[in-house]
PDB file of N, CA and C in Angstrom:
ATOM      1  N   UNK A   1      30.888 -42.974  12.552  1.00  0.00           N
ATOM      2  CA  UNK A   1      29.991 -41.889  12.245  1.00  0.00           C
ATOM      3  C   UNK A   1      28.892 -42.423  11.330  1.00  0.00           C
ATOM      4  N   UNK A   2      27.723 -42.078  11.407  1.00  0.00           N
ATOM      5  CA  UNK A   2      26.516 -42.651  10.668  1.00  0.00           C
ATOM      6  C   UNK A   2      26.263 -41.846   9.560  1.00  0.00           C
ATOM      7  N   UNK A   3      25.984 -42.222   8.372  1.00  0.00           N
ATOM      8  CA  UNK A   3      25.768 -41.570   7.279  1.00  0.00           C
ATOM      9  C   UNK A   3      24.001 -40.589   7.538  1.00  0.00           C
ATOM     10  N   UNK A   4      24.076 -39.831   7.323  1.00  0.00           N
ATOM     11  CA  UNK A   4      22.472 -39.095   7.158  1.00  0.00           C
ATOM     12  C   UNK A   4      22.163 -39.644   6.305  1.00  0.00           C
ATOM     13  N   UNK A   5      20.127 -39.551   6.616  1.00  0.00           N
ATOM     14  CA  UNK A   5      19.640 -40.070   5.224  1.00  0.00           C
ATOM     15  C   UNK A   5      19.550 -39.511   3.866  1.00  0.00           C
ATOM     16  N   UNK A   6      20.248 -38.131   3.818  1.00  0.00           N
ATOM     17  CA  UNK A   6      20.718 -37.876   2.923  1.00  0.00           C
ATOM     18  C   UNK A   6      21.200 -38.537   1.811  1.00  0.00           C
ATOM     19  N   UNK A   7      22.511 -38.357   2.505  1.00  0.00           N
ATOM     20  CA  UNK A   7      23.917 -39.570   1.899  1.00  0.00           C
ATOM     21  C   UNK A   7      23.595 -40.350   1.778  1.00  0.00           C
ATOM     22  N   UNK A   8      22.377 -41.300   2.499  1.00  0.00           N
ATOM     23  CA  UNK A   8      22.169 -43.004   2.023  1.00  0.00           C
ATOM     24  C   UNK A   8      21.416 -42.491   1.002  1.00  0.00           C
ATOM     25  N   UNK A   9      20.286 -41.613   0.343  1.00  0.00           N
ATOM     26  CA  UNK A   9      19.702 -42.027  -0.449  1.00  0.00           C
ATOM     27  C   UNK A   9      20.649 -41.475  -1.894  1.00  0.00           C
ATOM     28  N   UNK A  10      21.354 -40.438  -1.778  1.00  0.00           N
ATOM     29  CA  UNK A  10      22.226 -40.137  -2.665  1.00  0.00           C
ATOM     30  C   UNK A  10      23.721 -41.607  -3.188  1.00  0.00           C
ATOM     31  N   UNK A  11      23.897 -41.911  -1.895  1.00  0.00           N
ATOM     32  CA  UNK A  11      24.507 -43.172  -2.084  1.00  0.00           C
ATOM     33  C   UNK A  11      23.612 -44.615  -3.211  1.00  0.00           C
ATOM     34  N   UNK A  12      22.496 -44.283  -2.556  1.00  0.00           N
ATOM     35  CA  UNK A  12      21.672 -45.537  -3.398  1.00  0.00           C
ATOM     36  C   UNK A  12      21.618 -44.938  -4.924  1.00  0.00           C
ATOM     37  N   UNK A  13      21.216 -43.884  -4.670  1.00  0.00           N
ATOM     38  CA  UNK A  13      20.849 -43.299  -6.541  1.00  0.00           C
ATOM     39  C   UNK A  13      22.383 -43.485  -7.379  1.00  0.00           C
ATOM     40  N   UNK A  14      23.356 -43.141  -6.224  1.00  0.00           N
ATOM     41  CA  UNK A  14      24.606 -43.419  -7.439  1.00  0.00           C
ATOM     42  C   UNK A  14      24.930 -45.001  -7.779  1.00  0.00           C
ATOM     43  N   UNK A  15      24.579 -45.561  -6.801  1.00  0.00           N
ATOM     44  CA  UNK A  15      24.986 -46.853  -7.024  1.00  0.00           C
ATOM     45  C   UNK A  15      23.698 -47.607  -8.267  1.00  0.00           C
ATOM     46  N   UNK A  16      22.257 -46.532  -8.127  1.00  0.00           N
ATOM     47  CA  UNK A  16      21.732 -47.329  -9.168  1.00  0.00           C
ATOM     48  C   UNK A  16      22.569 -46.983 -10.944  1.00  0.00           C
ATOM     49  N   UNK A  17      22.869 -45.663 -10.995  1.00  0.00           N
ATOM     50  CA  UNK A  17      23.969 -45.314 -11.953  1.00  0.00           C
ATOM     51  C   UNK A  17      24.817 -46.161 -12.103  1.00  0.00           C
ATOM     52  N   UNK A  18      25.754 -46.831 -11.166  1.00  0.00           N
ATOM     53  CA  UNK A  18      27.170 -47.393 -11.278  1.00  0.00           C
ATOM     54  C   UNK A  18      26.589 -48.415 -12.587  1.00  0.00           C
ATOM     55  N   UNK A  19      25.244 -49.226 -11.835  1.00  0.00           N
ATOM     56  CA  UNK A  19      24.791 -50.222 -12.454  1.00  0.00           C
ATOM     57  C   UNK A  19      23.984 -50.479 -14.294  1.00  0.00           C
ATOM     58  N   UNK A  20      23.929 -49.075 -13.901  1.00  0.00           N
ATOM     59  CA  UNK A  20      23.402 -48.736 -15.594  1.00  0.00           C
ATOM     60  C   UNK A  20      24.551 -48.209 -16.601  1.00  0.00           C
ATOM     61  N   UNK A  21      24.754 -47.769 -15.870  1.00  0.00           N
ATOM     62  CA  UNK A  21      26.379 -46.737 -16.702  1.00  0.00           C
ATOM     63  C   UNK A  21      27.369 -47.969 -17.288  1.00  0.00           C
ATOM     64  N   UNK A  22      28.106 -49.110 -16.415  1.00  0.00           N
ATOM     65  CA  UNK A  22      29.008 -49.876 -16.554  1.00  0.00           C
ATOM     66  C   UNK A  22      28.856 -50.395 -17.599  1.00  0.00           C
ATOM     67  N   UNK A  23      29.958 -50.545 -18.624  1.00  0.00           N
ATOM     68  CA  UNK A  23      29.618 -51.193 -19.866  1.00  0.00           C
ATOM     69  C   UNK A  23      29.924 -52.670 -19.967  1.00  0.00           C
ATOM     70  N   UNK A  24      29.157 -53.335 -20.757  1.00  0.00           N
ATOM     71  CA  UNK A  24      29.022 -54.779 -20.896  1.00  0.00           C
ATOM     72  C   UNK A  24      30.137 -55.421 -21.518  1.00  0.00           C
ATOM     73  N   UNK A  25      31.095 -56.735 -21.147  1.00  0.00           N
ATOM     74  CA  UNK A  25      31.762 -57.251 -21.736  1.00  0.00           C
ATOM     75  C   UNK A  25      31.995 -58.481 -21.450  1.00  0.00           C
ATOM     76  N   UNK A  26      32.097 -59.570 -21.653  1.00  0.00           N
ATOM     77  CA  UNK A  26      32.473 -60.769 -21.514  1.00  0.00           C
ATOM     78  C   UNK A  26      33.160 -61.217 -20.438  1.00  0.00           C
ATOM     79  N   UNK A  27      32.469 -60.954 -19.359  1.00  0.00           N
ATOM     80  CA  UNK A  27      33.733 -61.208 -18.172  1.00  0.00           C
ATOM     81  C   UNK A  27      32.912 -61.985 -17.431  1.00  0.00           C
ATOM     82  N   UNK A  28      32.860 -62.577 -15.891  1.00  0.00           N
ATOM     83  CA  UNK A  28      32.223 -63.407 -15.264  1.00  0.00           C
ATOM     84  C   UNK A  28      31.527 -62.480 -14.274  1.00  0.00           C
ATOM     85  N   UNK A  29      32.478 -61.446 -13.778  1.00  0.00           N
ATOM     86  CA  UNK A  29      31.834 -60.289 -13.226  1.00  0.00           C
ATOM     87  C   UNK A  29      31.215 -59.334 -13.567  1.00  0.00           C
ATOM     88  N   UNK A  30      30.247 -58.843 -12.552  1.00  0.00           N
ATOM     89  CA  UNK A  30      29.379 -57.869 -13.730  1.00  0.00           C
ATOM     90  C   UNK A  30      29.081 -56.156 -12.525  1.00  0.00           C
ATOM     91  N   UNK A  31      29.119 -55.169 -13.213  1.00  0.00           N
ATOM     92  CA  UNK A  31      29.012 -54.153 -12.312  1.00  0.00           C
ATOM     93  C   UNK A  31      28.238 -54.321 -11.182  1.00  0.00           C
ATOM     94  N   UNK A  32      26.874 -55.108 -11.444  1.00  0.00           N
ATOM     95  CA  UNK A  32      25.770 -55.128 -10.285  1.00  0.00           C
ATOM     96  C   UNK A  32      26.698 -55.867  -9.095  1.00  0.00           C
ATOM     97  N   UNK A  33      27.576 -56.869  -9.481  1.00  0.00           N
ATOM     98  CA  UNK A  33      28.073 -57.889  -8.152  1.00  0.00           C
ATOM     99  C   UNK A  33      29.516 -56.552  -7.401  1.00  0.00           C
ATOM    100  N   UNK A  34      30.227 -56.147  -8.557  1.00  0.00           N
ATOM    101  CA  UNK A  34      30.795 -54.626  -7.684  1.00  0.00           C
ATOM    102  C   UNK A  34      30.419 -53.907  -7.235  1.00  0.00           C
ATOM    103  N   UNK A  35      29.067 -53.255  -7.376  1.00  0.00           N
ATOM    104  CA  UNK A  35      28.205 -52.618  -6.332  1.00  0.00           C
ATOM    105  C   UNK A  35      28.313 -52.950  -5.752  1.00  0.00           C
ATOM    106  N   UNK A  36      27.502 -54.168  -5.385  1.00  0.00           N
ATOM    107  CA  UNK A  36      27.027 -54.926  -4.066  1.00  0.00           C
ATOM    108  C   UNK A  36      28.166 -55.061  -3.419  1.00  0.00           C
ATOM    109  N   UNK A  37      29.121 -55.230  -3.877  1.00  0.00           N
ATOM    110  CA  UNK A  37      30.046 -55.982  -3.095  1.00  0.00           C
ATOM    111  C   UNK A  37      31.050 -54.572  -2.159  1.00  0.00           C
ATOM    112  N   UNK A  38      31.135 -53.396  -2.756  1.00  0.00           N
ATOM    113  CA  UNK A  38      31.849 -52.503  -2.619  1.00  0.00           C
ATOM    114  C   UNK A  38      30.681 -51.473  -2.058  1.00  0.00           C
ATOM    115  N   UNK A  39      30.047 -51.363  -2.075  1.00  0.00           N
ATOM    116  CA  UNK A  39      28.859 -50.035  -0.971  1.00  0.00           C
ATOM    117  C   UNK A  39      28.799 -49.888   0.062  1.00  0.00           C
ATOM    118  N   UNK A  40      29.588 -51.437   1.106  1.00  0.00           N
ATOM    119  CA  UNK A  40      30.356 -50.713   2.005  1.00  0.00           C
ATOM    120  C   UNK A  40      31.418 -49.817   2.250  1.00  0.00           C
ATOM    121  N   UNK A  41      31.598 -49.900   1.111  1.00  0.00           N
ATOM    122  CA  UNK A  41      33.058 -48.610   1.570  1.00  0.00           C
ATOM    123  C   UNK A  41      32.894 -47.957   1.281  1.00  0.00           C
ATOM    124  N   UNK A  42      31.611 -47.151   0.851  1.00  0.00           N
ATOM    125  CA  UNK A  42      31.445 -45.894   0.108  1.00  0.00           C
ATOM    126  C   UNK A  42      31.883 -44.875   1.321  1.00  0.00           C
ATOM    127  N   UNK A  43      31.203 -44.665   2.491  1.00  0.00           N
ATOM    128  CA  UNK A  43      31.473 -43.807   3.325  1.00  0.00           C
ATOM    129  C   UNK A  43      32.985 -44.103   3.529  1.00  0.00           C
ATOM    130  N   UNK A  44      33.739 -44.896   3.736  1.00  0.00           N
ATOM    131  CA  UNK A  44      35.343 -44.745   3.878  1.00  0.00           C
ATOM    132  C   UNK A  44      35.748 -43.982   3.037  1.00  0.00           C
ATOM    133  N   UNK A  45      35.030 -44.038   1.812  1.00  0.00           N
ATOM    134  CA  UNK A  45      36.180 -43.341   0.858  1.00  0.00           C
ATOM    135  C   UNK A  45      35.854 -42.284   0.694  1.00  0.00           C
ATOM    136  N   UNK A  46      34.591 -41.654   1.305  1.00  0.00           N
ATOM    137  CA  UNK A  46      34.216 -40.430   1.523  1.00  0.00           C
ATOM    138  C   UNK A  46      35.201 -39.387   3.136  1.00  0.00           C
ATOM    139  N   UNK A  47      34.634 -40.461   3.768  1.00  0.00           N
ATOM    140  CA  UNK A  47      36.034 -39.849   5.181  1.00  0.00           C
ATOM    141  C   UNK A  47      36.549 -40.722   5.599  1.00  0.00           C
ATOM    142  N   UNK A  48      37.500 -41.576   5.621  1.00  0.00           N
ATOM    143  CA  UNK A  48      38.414 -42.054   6.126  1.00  0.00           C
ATOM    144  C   UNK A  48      37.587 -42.821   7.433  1.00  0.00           C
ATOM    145  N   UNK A  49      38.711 -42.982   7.936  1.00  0.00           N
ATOM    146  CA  UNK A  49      38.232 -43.675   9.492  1.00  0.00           C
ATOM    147  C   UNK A  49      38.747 -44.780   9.042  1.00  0.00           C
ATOM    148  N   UNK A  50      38.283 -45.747   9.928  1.00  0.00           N
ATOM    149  CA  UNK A  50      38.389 -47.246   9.864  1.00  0.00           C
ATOM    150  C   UNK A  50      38.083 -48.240   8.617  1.00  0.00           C
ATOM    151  N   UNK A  51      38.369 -49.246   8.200  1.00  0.00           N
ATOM    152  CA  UNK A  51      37.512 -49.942   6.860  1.00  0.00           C
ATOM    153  C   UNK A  51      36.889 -50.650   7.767  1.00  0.00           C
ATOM    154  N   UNK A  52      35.204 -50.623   7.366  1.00  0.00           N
ATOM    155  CA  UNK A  52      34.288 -51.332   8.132  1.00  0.00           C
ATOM    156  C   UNK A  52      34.756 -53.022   7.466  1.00  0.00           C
ATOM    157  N   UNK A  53      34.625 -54.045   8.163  1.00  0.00           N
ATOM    158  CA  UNK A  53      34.892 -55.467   7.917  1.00  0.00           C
ATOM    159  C   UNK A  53      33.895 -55.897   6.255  1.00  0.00           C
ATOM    160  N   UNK A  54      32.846 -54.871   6.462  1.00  0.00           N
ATOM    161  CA  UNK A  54      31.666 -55.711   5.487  1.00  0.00           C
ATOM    162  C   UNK A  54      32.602 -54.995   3.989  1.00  0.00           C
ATOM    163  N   UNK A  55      33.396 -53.834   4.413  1.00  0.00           N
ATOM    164  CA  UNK A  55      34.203 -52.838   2.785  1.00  0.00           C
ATOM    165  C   UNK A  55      35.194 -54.291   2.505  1.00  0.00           C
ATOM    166  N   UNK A  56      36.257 -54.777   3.362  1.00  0.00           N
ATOM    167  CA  UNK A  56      37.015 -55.505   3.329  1.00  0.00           C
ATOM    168  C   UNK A  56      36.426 -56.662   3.042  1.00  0.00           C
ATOM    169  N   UNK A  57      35.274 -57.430   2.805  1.00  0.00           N
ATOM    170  CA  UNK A  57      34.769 -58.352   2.802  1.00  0.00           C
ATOM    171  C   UNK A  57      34.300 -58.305   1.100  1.00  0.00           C
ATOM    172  N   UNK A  58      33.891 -56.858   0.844  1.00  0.00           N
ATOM    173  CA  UNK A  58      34.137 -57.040  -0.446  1.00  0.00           C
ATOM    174  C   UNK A  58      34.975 -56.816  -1.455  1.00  0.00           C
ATOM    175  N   UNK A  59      35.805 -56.066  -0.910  1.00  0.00           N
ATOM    176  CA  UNK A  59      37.305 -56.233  -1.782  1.00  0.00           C
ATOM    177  C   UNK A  59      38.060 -57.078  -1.698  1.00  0.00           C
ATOM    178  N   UNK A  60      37.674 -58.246  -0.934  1.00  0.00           N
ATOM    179  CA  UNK A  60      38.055 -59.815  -1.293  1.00  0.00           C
ATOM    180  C   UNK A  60      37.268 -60.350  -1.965  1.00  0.00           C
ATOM    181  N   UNK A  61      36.112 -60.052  -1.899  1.00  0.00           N
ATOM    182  CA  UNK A  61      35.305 -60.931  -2.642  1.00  0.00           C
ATOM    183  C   UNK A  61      35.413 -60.680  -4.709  1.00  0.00           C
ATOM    184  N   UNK A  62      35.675 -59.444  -4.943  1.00  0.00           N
ATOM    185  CA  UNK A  62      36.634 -58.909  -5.677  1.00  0.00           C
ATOM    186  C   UNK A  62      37.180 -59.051  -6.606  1.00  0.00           C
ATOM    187  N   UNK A  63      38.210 -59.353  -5.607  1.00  0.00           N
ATOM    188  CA  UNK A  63      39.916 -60.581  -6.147  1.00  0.00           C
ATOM    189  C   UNK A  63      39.316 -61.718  -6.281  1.00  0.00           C
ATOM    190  N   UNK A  64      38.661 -62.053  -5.572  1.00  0.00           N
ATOM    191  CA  UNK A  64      38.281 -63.319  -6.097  1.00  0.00           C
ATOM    192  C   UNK A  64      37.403 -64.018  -7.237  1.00  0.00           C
ATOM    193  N   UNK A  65      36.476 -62.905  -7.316  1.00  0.00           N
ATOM    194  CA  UNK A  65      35.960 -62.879  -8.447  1.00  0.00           C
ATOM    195  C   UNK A  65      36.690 -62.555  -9.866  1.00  0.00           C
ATOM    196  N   UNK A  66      38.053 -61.993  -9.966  1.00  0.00           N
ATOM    197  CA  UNK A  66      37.848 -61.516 -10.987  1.00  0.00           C
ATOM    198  C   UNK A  66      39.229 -62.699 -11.163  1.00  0.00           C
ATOM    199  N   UNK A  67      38.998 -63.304 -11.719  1.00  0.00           N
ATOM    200  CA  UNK A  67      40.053 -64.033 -12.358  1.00  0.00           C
ATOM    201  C   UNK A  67      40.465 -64.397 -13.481  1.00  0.00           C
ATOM    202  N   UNK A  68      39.786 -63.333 -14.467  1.00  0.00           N
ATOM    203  CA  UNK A  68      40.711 -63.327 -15.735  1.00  0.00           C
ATOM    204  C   UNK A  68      40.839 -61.619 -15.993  1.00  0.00           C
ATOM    205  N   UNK A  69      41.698 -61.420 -16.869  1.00  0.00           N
ATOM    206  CA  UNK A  69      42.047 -60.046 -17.818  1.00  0.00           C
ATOM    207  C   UNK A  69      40.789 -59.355 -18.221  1.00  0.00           C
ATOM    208  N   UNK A  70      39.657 -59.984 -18.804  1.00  0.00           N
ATOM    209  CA  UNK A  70      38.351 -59.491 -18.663  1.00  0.00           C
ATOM    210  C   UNK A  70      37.762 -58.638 -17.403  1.00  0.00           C
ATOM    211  N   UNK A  71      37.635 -60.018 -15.949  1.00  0.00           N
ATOM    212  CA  UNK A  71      37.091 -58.980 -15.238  1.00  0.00           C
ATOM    213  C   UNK A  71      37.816 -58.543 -14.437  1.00  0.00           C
ATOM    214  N   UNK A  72      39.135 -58.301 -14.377  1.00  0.00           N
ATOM    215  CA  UNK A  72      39.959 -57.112 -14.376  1.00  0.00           C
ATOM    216  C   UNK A  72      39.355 -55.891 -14.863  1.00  0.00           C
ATOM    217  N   UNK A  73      39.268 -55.683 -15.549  1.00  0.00           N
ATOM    218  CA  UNK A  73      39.003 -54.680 -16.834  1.00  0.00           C
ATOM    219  C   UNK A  73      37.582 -54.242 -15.909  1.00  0.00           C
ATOM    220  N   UNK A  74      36.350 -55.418 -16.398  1.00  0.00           N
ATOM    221  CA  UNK A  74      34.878 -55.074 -15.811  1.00  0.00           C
ATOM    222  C   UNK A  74      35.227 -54.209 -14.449  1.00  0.00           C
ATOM    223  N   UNK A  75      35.502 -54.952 -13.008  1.00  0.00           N
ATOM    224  CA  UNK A  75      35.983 -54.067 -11.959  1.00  0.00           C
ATOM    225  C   UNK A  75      36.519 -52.843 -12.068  1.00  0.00           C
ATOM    226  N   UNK A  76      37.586 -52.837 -12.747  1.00  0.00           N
ATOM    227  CA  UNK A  76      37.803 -51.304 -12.878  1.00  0.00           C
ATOM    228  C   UNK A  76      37.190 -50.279 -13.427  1.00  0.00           C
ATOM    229  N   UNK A  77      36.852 -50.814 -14.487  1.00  0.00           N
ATOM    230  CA  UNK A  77      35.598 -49.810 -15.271  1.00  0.00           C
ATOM    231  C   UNK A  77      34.420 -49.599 -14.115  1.00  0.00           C
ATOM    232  N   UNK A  78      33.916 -50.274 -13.685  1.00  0.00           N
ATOM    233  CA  UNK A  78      32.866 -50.135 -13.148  1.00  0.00           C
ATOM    234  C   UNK A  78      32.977 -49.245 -11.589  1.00  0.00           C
ATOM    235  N   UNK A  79      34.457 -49.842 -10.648  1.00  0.00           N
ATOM    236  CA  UNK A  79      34.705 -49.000  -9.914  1.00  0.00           C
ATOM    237  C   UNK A  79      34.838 -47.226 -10.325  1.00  0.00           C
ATOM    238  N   UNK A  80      35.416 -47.535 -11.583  1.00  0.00           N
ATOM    239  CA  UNK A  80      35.676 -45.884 -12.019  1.00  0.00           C
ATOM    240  C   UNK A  80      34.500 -44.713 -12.085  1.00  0.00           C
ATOM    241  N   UNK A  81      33.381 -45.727 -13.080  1.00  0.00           N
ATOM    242  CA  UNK A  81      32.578 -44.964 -13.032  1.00  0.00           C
ATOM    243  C   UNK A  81      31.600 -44.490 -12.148  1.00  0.00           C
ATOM    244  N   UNK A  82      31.477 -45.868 -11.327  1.00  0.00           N
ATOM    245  CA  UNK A  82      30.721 -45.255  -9.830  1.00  0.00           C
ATOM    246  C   UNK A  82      31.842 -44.130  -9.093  1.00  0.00           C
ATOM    247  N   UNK A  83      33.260 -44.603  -8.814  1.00  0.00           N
ATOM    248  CA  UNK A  83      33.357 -43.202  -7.991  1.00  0.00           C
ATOM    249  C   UNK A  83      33.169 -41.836  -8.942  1.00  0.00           C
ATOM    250  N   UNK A  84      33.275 -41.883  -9.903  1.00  0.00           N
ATOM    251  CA  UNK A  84      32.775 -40.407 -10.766  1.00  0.00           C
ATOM    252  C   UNK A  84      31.918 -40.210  -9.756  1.00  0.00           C
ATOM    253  N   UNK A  85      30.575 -40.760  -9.514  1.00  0.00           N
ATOM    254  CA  UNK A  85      29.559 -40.654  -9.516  1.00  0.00           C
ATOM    255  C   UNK A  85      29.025 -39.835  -8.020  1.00  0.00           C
ATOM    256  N   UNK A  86      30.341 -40.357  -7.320  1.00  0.00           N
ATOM    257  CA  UNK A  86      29.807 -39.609  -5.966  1.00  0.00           C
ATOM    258  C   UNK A  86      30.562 -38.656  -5.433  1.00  0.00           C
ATOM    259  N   UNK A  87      29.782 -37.773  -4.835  1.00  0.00           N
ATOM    260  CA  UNK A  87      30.663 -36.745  -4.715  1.00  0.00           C
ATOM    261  C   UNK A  87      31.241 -37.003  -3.462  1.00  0.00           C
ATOM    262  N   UNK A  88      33.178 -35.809  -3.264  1.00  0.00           N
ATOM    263  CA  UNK A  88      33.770 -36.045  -2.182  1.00  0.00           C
ATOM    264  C   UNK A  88      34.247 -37.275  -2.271  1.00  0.00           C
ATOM    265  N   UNK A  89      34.329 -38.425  -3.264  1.00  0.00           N
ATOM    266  CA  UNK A  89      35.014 -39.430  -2.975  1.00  0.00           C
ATOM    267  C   UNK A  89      36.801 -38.972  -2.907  1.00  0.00           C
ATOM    268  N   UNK A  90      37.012 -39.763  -2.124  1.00  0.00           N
ATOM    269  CA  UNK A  90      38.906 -39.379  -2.169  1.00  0.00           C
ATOM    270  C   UNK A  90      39.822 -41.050  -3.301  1.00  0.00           C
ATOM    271  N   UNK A  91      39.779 -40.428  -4.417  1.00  0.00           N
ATOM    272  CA  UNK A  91      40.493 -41.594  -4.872  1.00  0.00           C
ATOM    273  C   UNK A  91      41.553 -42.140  -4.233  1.00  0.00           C
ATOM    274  N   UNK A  92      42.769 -41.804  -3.378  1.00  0.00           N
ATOM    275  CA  UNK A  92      43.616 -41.611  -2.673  1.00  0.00           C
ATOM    276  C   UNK A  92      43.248 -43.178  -1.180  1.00  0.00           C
ATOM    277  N   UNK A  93      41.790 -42.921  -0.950  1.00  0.00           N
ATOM    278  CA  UNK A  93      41.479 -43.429  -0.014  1.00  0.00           C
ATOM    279  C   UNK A  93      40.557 -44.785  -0.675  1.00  0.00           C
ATOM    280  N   UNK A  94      40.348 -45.267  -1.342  1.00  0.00           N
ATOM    281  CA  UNK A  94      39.611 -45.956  -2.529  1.00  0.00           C
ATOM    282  C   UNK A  94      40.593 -47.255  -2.349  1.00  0.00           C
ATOM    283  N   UNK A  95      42.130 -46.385  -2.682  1.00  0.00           N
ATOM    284  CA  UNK A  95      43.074 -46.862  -3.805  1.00  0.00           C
ATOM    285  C   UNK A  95      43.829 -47.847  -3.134  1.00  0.00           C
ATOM    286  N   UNK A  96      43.735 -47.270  -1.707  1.00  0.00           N
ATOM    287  CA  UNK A  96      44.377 -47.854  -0.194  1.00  0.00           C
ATOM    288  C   UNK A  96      43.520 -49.006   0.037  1.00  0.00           C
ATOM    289  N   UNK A  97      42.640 -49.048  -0.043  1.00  0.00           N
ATOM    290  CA  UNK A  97      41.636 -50.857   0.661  1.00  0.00           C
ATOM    291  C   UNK A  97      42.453 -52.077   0.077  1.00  0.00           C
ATOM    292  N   UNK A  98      42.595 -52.213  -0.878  1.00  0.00           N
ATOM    293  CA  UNK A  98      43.223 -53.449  -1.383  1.00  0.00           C
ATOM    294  C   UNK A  98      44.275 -53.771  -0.056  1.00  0.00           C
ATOM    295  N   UNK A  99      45.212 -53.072  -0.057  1.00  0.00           N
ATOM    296  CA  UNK A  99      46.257 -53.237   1.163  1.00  0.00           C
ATOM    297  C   UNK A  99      45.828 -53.592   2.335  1.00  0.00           C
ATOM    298  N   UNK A 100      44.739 -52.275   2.918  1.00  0.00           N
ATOM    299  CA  UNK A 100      44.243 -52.692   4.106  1.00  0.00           C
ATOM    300  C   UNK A 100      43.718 -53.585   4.027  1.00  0.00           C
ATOM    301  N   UNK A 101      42.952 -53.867   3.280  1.00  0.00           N
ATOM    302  CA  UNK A 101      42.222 -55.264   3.325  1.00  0.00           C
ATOM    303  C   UNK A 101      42.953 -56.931   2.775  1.00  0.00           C
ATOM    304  N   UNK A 102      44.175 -56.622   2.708  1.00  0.00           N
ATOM    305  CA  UNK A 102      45.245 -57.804   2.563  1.00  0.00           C
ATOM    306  C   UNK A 102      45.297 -58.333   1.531  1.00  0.00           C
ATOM    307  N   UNK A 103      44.767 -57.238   0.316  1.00  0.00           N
ATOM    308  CA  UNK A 103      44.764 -58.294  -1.153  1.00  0.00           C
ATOM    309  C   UNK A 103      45.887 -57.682  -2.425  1.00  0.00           C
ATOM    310  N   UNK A 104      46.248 -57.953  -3.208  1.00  0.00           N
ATOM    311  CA  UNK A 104      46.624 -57.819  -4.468  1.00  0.00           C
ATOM    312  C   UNK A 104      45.976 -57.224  -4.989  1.00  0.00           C
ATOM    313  N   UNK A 105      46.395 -56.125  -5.744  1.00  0.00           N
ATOM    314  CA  UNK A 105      45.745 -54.872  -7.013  1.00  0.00           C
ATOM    315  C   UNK A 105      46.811 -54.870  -7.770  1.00  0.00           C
ATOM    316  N   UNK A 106      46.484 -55.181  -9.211  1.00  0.00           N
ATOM    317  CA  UNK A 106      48.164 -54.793 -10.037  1.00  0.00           C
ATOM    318  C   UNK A 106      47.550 -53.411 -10.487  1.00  0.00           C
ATOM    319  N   UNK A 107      46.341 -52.682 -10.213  1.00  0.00           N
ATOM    320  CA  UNK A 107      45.929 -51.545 -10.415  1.00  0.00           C
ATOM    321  C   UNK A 107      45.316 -50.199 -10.014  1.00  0.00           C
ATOM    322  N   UNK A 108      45.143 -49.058  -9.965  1.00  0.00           N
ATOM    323  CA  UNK A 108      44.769 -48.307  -8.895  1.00  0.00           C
ATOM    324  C   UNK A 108      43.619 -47.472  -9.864  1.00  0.00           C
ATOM    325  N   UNK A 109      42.415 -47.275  -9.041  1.00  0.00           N
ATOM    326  CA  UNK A 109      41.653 -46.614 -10.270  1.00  0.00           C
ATOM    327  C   UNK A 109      41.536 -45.107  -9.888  1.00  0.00           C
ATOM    328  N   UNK A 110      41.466 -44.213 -11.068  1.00  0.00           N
ATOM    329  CA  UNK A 110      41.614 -42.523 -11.011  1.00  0.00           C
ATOM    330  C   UNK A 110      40.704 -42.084 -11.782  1.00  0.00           C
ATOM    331  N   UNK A 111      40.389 -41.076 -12.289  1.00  0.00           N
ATOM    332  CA  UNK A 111      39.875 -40.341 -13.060  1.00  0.00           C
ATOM    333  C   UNK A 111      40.632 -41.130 -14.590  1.00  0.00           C
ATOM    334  N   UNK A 112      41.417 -40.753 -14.509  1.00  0.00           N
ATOM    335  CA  UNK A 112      42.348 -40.878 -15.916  1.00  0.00           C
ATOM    336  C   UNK A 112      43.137 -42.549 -16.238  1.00  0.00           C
ATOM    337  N   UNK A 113      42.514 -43.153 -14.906  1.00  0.00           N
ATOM    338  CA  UNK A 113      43.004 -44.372 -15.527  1.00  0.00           C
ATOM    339  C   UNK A 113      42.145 -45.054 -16.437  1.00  0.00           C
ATOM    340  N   UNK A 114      43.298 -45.895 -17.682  1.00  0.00           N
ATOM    341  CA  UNK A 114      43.132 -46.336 -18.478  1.00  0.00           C
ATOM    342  C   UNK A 114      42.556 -48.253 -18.302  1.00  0.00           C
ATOM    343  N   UNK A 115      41.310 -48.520 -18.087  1.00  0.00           N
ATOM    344  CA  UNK A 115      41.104 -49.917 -17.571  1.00  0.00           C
ATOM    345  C   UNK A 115      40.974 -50.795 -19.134  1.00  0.00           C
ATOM    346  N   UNK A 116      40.871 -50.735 -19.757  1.00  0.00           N
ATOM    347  CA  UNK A 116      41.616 -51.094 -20.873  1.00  0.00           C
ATOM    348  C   UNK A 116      42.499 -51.914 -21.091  1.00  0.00           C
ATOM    349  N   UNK A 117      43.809 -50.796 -20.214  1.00  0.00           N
ATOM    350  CA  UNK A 117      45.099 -51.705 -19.740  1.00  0.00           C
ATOM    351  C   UNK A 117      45.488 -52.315 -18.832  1.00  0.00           C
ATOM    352  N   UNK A 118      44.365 -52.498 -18.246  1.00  0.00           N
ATOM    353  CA  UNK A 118      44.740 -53.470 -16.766  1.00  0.00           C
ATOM    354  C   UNK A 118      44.911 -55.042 -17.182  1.00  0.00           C
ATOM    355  N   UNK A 119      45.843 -55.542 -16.730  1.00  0.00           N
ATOM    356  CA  UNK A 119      46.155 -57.085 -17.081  1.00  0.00           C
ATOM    357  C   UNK A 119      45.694 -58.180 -16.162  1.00  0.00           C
TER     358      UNK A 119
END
């Protein structure tokens, strides 16, 4: 299903948010490279369906990036606050890519999760 240009431009404005909002910390990753890397899946996690290859492409890219306790932390924060940001996201469906997409999460992000404590 194709997003209206609606949704893409509402999609772009949140994602310019994700990028301003995310707070700064010492990590190697930085919100702008989780954007980028994750804006394919925005529409998945809006309705379901399939994970397009380019969503899965960046939730490896991800894991791979984040290889210390720092950007642990950065990723999640930054995932969190972008999905605030859009409406109709299904955390539920967010939370699921890691799997589908064949990777390791020791964490799931919510409203109320604490990224802080992610290890």
């Amino acid at each position: 299903m194709a997003m209206s240009a609606t949704l893409k431009v509402a999609c772009t404005v949140v994602l310019m948010c994700m990028m301003v909002a995310c707070p700064h910390v010492d990590a190697t990753i930085t919100c702008i490279e989780v954007t980028a890397l994750l804006s394919p899946c925005i529409n998945y996690g809006i309705n379901g369906g399939a994970v397009p290859p380019e969503c899965c492409a960046g939730v490896k890219g991800i894991h791979v990036a984040s290889k210390t306790t720092e950007d642990r932390r950065t990723a999640c924060s930054c995932i969190q606050a972008g999905a605030a940001l859009i409406p109709g996201i299904n955390y539920d469906l967010i939370n699921s890519l890691p799997t589908q997409c064949g990777v390791n999460c020791n964490y799931t992000v919510y409203p109320s999760t604490d990224c802080s404590r992610v290890s």
